[in-house]
N, C-alpha and C. Protein backbone atom coordinates (compact mmCIF):
# COMPACT_ATOMS: atom_id res chain seq x y z
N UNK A 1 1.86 15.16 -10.18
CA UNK A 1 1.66 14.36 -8.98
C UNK A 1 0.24 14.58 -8.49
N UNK A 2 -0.56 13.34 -8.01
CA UNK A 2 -1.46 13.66 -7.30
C UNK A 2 -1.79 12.41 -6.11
N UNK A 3 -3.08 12.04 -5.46
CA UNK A 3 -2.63 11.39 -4.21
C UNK A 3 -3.87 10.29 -4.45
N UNK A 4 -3.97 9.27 -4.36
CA UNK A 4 -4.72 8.30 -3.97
C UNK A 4 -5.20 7.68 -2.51
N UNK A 5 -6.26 7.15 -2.12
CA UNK A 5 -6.31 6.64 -0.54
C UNK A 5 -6.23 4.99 -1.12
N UNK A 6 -6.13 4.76 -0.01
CA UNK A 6 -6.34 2.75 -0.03
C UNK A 6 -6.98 2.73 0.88
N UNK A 7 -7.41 1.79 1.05
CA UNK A 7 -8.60 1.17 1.91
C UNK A 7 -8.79 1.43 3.54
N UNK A 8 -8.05 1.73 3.96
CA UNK A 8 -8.20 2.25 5.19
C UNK A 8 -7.50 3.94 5.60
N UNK A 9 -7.76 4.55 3.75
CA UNK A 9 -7.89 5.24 4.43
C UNK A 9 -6.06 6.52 4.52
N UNK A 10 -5.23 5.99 4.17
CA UNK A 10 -3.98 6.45 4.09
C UNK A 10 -3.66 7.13 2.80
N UNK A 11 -2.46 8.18 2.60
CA UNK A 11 -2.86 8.77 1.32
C UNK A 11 -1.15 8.06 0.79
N UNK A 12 -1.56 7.70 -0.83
CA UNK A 12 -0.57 7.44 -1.70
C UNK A 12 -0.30 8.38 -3.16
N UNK A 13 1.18 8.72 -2.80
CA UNK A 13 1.64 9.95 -3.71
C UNK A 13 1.55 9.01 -5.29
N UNK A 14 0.48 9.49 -6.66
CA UNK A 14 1.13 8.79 -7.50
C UNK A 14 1.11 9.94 -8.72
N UNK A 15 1.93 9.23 -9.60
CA UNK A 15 1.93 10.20 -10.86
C UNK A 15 1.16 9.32 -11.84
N UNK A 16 0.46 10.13 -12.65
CA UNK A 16 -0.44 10.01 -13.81
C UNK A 16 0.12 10.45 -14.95
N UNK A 17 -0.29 9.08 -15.80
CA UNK A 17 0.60 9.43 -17.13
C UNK A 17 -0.02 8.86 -18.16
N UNK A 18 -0.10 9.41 -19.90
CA UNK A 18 -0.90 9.21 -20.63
C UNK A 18 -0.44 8.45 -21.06
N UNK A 19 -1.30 6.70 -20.97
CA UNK A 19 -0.20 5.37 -21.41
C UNK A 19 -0.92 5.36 -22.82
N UNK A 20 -0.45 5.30 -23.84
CA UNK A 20 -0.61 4.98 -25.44
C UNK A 20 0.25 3.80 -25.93
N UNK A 21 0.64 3.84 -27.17
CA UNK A 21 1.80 3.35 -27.74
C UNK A 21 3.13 3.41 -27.37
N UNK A 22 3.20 2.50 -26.10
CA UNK A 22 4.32 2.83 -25.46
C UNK A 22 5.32 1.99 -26.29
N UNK A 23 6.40 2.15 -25.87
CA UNK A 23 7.72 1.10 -26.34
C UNK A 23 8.98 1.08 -25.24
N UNK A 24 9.24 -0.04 -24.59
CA UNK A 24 10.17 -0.08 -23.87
C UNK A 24 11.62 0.32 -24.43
N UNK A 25 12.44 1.38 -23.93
CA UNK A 25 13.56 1.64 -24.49
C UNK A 25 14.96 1.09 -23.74
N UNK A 26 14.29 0.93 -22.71
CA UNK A 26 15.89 0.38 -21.94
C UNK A 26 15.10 -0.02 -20.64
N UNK A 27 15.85 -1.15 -19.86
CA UNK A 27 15.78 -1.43 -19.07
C UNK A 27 16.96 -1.35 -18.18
N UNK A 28 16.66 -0.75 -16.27
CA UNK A 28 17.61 -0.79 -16.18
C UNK A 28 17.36 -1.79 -14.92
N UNK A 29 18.50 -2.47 -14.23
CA UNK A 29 18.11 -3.77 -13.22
C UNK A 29 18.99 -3.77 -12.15
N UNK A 30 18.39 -3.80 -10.97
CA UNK A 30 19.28 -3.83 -9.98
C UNK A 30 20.72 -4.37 -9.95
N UNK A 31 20.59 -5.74 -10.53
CA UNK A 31 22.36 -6.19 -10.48
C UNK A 31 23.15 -5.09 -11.21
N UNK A 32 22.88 -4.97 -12.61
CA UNK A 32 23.98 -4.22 -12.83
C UNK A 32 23.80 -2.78 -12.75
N UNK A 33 22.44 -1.89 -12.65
CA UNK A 33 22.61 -0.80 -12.26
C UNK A 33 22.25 -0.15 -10.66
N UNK A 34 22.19 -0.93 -9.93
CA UNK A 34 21.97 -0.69 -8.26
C UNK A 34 20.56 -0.16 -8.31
N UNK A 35 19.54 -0.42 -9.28
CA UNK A 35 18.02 -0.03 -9.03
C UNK A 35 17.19 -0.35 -10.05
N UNK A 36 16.49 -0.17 -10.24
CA UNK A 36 15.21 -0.66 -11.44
C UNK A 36 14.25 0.33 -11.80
N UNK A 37 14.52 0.67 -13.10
CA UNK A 37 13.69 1.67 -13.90
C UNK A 37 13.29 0.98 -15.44
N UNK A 38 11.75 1.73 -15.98
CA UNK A 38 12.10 1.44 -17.25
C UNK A 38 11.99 2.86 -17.95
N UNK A 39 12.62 3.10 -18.98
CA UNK A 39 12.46 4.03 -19.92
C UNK A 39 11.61 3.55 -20.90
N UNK A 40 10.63 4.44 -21.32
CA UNK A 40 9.45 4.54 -21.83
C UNK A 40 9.77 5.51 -23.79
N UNK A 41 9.04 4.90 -24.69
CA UNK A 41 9.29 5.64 -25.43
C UNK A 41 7.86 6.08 -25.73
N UNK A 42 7.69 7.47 -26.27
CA UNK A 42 6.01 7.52 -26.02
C UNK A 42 5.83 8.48 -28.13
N UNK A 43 4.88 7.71 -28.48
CA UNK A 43 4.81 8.22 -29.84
C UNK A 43 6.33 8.41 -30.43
N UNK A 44 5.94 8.51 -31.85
CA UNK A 44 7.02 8.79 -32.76
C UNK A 44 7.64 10.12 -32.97
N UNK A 45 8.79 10.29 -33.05
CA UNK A 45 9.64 11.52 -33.52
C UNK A 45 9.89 11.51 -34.76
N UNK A 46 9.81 12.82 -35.54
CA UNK A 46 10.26 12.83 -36.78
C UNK A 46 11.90 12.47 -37.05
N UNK A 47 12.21 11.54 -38.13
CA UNK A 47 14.20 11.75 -37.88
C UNK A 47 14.48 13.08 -37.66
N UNK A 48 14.43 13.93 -38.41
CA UNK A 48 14.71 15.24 -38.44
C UNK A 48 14.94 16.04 -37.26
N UNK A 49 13.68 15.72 -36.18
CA UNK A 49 13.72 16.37 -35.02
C UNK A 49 14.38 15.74 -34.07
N UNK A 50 15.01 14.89 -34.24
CA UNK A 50 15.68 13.88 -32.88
C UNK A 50 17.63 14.22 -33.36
N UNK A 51 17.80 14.51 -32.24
CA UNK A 51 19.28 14.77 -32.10
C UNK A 51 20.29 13.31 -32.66
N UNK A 52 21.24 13.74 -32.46
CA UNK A 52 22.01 12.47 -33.04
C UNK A 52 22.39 11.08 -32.15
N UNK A 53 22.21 11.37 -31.24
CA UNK A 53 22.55 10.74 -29.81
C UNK A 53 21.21 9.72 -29.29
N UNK A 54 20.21 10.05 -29.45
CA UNK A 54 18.92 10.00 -29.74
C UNK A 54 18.74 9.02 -30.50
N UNK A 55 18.82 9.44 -32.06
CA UNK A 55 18.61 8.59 -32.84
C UNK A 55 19.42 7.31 -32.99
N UNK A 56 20.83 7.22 -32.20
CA UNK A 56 21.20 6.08 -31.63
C UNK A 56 20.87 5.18 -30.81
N UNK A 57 20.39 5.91 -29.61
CA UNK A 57 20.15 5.31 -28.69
C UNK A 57 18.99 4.34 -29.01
N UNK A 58 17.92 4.95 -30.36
CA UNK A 58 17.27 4.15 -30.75
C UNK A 58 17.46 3.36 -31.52
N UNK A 59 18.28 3.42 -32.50
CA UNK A 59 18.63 2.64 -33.25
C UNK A 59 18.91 1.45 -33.30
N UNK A 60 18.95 0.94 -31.97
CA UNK A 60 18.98 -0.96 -32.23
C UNK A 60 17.22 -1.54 -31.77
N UNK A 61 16.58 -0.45 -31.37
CA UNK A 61 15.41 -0.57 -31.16
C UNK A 61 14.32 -0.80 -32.36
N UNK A 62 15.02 -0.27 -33.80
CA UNK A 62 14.00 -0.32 -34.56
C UNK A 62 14.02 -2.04 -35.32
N UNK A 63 14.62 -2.65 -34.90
CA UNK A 63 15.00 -4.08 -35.72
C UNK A 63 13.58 -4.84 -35.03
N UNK A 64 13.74 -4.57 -33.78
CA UNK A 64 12.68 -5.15 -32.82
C UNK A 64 11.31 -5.33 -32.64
N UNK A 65 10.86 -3.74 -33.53
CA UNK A 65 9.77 -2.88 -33.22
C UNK A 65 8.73 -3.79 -34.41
């Protein structure tokens, strides 16, 4: 976390993050989940090192990619 001003002067809390090769992994949307986030996938995992649950969750992601 760190803080930004705007123009007159007020401070804004933001987080900094190293944007690369991102890949959207899920979206989530107010109607059906009561808020709005996205999940971020950031660089590649080896198969090996990714749990099984994981490698599902990605798994309809790679048709896309």
């Amino acid at each position: 976390m760190t803080q930004i001003f705007d123009s007159v002067g007020q401070v804004i809390p933001v987080t900094v993050i190293q944007a690369g090769p991102c890949h959207v992994l899920q979206l989530r949307t107010k109607d059906r989940d009561g808020y709005e986030a996205v999940q971020l996938g950031f660089l590649d995992k080896p198969r090996r090192l990714a749990s099984r649950s994981v490698r599902g969750h990605v798994a309809k992601l790679e048709s896309k990619r």
